[in-house]
N, C-alpha and C. Protein backbone atom coordinates (compact mmCIF):
# COMPACT_ATOMS: atom_id res chain seq x y z
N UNK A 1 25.34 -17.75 1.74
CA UNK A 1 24.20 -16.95 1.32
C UNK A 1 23.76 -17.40 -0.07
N UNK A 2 22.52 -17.28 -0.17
CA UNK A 2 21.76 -17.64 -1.50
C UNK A 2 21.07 -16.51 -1.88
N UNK A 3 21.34 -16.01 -3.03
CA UNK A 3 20.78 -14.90 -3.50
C UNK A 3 19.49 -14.86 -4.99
N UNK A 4 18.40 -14.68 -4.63
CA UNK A 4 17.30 -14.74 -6.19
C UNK A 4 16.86 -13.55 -6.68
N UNK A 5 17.39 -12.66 -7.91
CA UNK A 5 16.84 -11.46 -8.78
C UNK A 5 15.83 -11.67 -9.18
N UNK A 6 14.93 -11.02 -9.41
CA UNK A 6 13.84 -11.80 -10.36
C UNK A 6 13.18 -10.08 -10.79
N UNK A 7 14.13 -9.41 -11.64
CA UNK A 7 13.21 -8.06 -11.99
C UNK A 7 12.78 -8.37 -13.34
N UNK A 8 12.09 -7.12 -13.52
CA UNK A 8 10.76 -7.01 -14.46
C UNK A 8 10.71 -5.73 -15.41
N UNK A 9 10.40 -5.52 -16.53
CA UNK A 9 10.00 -4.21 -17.08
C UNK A 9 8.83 -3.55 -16.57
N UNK A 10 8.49 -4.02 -15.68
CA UNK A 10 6.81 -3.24 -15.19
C UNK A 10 7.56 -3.27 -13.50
N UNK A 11 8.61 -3.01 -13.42
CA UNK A 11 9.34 -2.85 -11.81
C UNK A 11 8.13 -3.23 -10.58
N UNK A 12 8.35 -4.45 -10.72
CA UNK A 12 7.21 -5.31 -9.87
C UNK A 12 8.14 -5.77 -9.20
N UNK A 13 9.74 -6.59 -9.86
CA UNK A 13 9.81 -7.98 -9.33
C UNK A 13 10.47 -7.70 -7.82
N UNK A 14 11.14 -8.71 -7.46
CA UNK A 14 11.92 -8.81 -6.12
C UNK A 14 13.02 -10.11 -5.76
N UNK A 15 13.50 -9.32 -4.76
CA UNK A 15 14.71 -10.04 -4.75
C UNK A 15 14.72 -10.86 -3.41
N UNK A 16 15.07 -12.06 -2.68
CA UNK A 16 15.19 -12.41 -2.27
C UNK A 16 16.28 -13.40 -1.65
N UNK A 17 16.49 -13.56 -0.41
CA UNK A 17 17.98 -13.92 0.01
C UNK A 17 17.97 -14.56 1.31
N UNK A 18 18.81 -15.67 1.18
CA UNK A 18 18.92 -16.52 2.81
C UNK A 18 20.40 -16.31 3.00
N UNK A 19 20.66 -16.79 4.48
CA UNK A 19 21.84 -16.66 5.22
C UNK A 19 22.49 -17.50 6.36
N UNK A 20 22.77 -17.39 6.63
CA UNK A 20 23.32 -18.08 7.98
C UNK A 20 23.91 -17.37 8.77
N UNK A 21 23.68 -16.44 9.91
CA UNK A 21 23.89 -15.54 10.72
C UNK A 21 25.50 -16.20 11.51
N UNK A 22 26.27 -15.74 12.02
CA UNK A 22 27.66 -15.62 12.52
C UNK A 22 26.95 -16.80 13.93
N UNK A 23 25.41 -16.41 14.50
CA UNK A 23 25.38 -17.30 16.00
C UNK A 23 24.59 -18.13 15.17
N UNK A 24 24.61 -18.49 14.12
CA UNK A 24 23.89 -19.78 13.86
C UNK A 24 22.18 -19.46 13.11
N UNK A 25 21.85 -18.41 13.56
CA UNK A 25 20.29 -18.47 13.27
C UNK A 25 20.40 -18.07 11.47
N UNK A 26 18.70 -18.54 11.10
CA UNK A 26 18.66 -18.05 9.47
C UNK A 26 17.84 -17.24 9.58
N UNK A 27 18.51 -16.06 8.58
CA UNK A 27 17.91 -15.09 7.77
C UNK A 27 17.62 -15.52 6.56
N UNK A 28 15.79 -14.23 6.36
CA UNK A 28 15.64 -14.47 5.02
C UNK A 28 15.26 -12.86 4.59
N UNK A 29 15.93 -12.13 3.28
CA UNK A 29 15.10 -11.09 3.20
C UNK A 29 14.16 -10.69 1.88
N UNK A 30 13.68 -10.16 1.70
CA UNK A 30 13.17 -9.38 0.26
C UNK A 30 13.13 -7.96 0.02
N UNK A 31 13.27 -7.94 -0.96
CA UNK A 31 13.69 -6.24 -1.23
C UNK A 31 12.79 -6.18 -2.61
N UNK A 32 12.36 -5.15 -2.98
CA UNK A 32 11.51 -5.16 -3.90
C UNK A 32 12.26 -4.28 -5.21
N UNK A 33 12.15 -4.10 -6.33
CA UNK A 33 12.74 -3.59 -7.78
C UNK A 33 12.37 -2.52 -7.46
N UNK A 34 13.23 -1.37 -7.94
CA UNK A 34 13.16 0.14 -7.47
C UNK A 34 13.03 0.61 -9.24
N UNK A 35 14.28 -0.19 -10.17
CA UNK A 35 14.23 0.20 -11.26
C UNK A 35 14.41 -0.59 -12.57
N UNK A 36 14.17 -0.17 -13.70
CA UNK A 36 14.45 -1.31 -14.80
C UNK A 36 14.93 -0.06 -16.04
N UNK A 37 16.06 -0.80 -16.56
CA UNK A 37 17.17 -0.12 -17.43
C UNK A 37 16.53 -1.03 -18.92
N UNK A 38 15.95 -0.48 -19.88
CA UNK A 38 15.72 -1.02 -20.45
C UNK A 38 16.62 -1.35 -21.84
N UNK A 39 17.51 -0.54 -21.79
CA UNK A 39 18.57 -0.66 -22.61
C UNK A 39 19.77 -1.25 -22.65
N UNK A 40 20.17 -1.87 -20.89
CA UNK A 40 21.05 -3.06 -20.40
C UNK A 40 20.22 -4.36 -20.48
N UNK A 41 18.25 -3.87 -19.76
CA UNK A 41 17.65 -5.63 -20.05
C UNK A 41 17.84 -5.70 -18.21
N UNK A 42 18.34 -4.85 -17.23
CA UNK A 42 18.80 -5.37 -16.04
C UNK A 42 17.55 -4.41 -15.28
N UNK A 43 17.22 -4.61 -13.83
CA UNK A 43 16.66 -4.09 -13.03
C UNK A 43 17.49 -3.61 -11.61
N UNK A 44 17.23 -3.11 -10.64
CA UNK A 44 17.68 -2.82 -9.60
C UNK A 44 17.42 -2.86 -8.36
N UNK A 45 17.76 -2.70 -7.48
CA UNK A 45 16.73 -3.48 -6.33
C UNK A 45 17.65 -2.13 -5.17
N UNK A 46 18.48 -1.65 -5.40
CA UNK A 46 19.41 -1.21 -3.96
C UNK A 46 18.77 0.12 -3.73
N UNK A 47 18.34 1.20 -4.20
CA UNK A 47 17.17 1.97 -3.59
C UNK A 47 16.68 1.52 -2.15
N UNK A 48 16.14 0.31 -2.14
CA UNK A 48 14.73 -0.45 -1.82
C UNK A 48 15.11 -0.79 -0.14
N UNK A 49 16.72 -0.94 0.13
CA UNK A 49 17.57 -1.80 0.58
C UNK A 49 17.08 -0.91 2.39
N UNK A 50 16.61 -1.37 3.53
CA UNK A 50 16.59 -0.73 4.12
C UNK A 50 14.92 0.11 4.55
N UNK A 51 14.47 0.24 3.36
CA UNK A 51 13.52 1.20 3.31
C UNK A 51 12.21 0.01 3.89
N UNK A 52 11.82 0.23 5.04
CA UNK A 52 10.73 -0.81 5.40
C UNK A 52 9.55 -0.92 4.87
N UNK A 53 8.98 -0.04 3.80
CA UNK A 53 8.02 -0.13 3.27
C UNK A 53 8.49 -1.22 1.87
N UNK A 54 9.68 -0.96 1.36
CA UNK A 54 10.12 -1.97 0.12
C UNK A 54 11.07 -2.77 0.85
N UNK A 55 11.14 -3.12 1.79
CA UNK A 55 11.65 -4.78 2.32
C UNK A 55 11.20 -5.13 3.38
N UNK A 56 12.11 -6.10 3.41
CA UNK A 56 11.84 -6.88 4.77
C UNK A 56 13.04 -8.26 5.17
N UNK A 57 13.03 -8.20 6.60
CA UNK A 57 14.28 -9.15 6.94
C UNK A 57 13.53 -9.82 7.98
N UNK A 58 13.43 -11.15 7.96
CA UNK A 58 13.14 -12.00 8.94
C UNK A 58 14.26 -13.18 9.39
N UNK A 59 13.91 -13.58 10.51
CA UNK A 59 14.81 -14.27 11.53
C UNK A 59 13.71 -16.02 11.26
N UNK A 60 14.32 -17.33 10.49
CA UNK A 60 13.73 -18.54 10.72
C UNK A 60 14.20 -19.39 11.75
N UNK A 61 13.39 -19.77 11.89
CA UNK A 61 13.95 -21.20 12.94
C UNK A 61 14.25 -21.96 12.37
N UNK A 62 14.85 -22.97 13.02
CA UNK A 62 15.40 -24.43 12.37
C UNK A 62 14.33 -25.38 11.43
N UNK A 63 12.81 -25.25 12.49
CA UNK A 63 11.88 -25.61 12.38
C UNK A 63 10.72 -25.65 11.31
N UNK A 64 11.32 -24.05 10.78
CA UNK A 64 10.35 -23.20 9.83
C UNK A 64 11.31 -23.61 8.28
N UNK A 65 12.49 -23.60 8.79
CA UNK A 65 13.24 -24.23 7.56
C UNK A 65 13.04 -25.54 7.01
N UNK A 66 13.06 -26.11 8.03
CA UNK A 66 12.66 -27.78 7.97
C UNK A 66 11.02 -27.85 7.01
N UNK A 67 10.15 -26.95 7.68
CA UNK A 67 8.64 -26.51 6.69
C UNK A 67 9.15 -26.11 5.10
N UNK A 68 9.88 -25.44 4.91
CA UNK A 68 10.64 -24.89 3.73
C UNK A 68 10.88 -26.29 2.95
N UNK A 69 11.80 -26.89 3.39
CA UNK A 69 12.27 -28.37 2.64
C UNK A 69 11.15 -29.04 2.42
N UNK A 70 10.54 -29.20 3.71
CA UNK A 70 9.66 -30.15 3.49
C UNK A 70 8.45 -29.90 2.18
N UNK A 71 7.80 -29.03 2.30
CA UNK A 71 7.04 -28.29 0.89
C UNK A 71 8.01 -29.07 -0.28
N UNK A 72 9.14 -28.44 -0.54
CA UNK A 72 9.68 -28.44 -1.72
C UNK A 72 9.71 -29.95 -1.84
N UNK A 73 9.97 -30.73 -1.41
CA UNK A 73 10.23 -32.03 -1.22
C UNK A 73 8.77 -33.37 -1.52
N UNK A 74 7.86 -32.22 -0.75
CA UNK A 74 6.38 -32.96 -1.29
C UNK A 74 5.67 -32.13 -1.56
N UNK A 75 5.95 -30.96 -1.82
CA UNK A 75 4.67 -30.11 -2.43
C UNK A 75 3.40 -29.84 -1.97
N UNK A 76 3.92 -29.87 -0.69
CA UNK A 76 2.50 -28.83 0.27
C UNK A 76 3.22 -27.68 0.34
N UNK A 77 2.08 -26.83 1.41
CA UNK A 77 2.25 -25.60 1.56
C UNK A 77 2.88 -25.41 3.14
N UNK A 78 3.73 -24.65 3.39
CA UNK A 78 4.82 -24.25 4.86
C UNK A 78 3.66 -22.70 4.89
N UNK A 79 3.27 -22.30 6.38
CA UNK A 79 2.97 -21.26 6.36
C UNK A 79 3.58 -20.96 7.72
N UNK A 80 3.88 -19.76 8.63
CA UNK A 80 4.35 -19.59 9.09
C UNK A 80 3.86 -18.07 9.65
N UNK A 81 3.65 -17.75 11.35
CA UNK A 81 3.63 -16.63 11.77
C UNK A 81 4.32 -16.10 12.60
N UNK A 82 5.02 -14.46 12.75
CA UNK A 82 6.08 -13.91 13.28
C UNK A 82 5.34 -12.55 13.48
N UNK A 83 5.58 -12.10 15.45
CA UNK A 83 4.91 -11.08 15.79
C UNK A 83 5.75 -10.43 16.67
N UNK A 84 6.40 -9.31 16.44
CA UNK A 84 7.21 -8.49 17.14
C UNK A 84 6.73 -7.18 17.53
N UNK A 85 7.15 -5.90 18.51
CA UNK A 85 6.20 -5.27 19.14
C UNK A 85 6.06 -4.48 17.91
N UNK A 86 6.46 -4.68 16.69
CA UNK A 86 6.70 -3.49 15.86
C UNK A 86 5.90 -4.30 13.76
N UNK A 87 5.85 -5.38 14.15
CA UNK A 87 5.20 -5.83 12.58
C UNK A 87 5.23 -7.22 12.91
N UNK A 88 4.16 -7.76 12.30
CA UNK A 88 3.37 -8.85 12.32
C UNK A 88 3.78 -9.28 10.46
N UNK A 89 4.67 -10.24 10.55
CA UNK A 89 4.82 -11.46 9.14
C UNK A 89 4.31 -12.41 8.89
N UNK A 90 3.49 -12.60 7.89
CA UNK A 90 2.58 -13.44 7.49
C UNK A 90 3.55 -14.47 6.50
N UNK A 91 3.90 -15.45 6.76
CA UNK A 91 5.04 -16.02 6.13
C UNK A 91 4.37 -17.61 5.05
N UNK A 92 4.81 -17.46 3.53
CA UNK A 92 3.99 -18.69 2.91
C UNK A 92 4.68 -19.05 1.66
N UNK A 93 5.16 -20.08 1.70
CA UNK A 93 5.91 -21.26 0.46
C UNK A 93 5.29 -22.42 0.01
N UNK A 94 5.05 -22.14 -1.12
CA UNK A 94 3.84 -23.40 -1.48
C UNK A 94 4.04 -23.55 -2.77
N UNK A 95 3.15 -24.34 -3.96
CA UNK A 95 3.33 -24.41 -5.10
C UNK A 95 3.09 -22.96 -5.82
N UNK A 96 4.14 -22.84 -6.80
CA UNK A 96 3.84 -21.81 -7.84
C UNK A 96 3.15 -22.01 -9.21
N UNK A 97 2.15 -22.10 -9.64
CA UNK A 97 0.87 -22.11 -10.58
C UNK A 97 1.32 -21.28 -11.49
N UNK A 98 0.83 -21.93 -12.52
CA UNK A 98 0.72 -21.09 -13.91
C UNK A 98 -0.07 -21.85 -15.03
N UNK A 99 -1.06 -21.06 -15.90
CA UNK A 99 -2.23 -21.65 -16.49
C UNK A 99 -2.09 -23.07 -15.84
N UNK A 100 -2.89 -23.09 -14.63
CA UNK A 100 -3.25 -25.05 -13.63
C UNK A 100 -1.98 -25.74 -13.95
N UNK A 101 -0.93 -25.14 -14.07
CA UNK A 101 0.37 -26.36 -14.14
C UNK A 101 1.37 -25.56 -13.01
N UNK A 102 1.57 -26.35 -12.45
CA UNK A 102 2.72 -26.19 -11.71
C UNK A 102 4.05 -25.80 -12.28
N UNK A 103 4.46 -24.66 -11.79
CA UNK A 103 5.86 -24.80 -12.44
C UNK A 103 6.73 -24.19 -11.87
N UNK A 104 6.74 -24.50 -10.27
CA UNK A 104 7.89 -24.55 -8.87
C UNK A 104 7.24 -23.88 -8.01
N UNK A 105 7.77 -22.92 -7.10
CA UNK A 105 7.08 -22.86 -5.74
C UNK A 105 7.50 -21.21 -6.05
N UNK A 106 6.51 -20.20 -4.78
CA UNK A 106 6.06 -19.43 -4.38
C UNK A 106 6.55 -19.08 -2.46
N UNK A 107 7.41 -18.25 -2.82
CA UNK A 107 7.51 -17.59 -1.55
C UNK A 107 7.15 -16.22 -1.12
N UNK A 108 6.08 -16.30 -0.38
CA UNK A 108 5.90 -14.59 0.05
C UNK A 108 6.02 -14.21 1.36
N UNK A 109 5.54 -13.08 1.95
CA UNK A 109 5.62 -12.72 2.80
C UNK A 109 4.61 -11.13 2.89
N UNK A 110 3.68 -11.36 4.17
CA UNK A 110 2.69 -10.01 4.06
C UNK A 110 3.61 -9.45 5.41
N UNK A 111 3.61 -8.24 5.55
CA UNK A 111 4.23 -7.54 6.25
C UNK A 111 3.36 -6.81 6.79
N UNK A 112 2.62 -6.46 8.29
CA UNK A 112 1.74 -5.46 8.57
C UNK A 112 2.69 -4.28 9.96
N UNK A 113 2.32 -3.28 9.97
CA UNK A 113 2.50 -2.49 11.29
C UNK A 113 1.56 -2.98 12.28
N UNK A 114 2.41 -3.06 13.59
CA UNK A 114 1.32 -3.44 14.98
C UNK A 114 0.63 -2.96 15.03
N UNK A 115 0.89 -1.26 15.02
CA UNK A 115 0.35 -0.04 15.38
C UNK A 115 -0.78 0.43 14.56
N UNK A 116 -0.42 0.23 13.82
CA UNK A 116 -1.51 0.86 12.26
C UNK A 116 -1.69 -0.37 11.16
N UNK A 117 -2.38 -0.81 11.28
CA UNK A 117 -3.28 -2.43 10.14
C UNK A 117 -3.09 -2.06 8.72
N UNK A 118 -3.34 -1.18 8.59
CA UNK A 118 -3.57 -0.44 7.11
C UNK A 118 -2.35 -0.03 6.75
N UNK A 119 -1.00 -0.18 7.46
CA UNK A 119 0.07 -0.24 6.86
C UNK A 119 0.58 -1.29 6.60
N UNK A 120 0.54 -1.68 5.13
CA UNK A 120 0.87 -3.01 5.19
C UNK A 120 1.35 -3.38 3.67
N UNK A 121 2.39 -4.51 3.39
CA UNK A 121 3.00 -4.14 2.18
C UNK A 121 3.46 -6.10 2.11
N UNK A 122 3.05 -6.51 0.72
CA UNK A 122 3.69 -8.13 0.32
C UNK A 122 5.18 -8.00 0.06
N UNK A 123 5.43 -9.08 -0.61
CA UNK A 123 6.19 -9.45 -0.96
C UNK A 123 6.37 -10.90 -1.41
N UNK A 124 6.92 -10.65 -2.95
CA UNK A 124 6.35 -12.87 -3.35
C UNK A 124 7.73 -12.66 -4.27
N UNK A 125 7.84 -13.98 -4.38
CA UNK A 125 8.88 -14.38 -5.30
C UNK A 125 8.40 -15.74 -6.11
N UNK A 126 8.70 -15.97 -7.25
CA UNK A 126 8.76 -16.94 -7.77
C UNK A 126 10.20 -18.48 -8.11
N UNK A 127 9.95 -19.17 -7.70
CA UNK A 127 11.40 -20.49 -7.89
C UNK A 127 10.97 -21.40 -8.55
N UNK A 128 11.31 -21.20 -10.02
CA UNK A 128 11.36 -22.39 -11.14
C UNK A 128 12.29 -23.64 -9.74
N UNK A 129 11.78 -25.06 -10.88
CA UNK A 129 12.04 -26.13 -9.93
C UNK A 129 13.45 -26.22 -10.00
N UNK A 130 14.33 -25.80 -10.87
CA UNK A 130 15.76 -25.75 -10.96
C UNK A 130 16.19 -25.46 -9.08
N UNK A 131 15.57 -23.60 -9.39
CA UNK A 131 16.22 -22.80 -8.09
C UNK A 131 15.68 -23.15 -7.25
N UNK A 132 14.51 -24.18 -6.96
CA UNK A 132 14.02 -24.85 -5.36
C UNK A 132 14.60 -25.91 -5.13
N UNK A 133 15.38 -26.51 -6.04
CA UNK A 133 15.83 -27.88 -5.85
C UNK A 133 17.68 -27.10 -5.21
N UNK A 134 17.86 -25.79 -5.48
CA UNK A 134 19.46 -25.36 -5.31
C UNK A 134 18.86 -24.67 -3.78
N UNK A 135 17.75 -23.93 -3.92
CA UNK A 135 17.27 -23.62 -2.54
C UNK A 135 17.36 -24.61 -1.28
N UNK A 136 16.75 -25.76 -1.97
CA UNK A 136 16.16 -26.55 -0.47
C UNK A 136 17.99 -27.33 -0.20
N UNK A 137 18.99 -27.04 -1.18
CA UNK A 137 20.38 -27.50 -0.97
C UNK A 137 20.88 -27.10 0.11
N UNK A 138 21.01 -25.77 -0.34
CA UNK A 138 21.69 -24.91 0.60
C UNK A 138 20.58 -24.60 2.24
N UNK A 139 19.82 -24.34 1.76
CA UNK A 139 18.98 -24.63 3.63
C UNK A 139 19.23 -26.17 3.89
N UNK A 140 19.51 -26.84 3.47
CA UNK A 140 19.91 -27.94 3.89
C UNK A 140 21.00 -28.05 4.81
N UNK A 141 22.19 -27.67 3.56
CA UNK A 141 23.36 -26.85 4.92
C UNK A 141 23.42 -26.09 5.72
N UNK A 142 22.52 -25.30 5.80
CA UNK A 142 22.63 -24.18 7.18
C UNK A 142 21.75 -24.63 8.25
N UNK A 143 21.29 -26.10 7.86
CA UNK A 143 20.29 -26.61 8.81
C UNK A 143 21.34 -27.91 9.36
């Protein structure tokens, strides 16, 4: 498992995490910052854990991982769609921007209800080139 914190004093940030399931398949999830302690400097995320409006857990293919590397590797964009009878994932890893400079990649994810459109909730993370170059490692191995 690979695990990324990324909280905030304005309890925006989010957390994100890959896996390698017991039959082989990859997980990826995000959980969003519930709280920020401003007197440790730390944030929190376990509130969030569960609650489908502040996360989300998706199931990748081999395939979609391989899109993952590949981005990081040449710096396009992997996009990806996932439709179950219950939420529709809008899945996207691409360059991460800052004032027109690049400075690593962008993973999000839009989350909608089948049932109801207007329920619907993101989720993004940011990976300096350090943690995409330790990212695309480890999906390497579980691939």
């Amino acid at each position: 498992m690979i695990q990324f914190y990324k909280p905030n004093k304005a309890v925006t940030g989010n957390a994100c995490s890959f896996w390698l399931n017991r039959d082989g398949s990859i997980m990826s999830s995000m959980i969003k910052q519930d709280s920020w302690n401003q007197e440790k400097r730390v944030g929190s995320f376990s509130k969030n854990k569960g609650n489908p409006q502040k996360s989300v857990i998706t199931k990748l293919s081999r395939i979609e991982i391989a899109g993952i590397i590949d981005a990081i590797e040449t710096n396009r964009e992997f996009s990806a769609y996932h439709r179950s009878k219950k939420q529709i994932l809008q899945i996207r890893f691409c360059p991460y921007m800052k004032d027109n400079k690049q400075i690593g990649f962008s993973f999000s994810i839009n989350k909608q209800e089948v049932e109801d459109s207007t329920n619907k909730t993101s989720f993004v993370i940011g990976f300096y080139f350090p943690e995409a170059r330790l990212l695309k490692h480890d999906l390497e191995i579980f691939l």
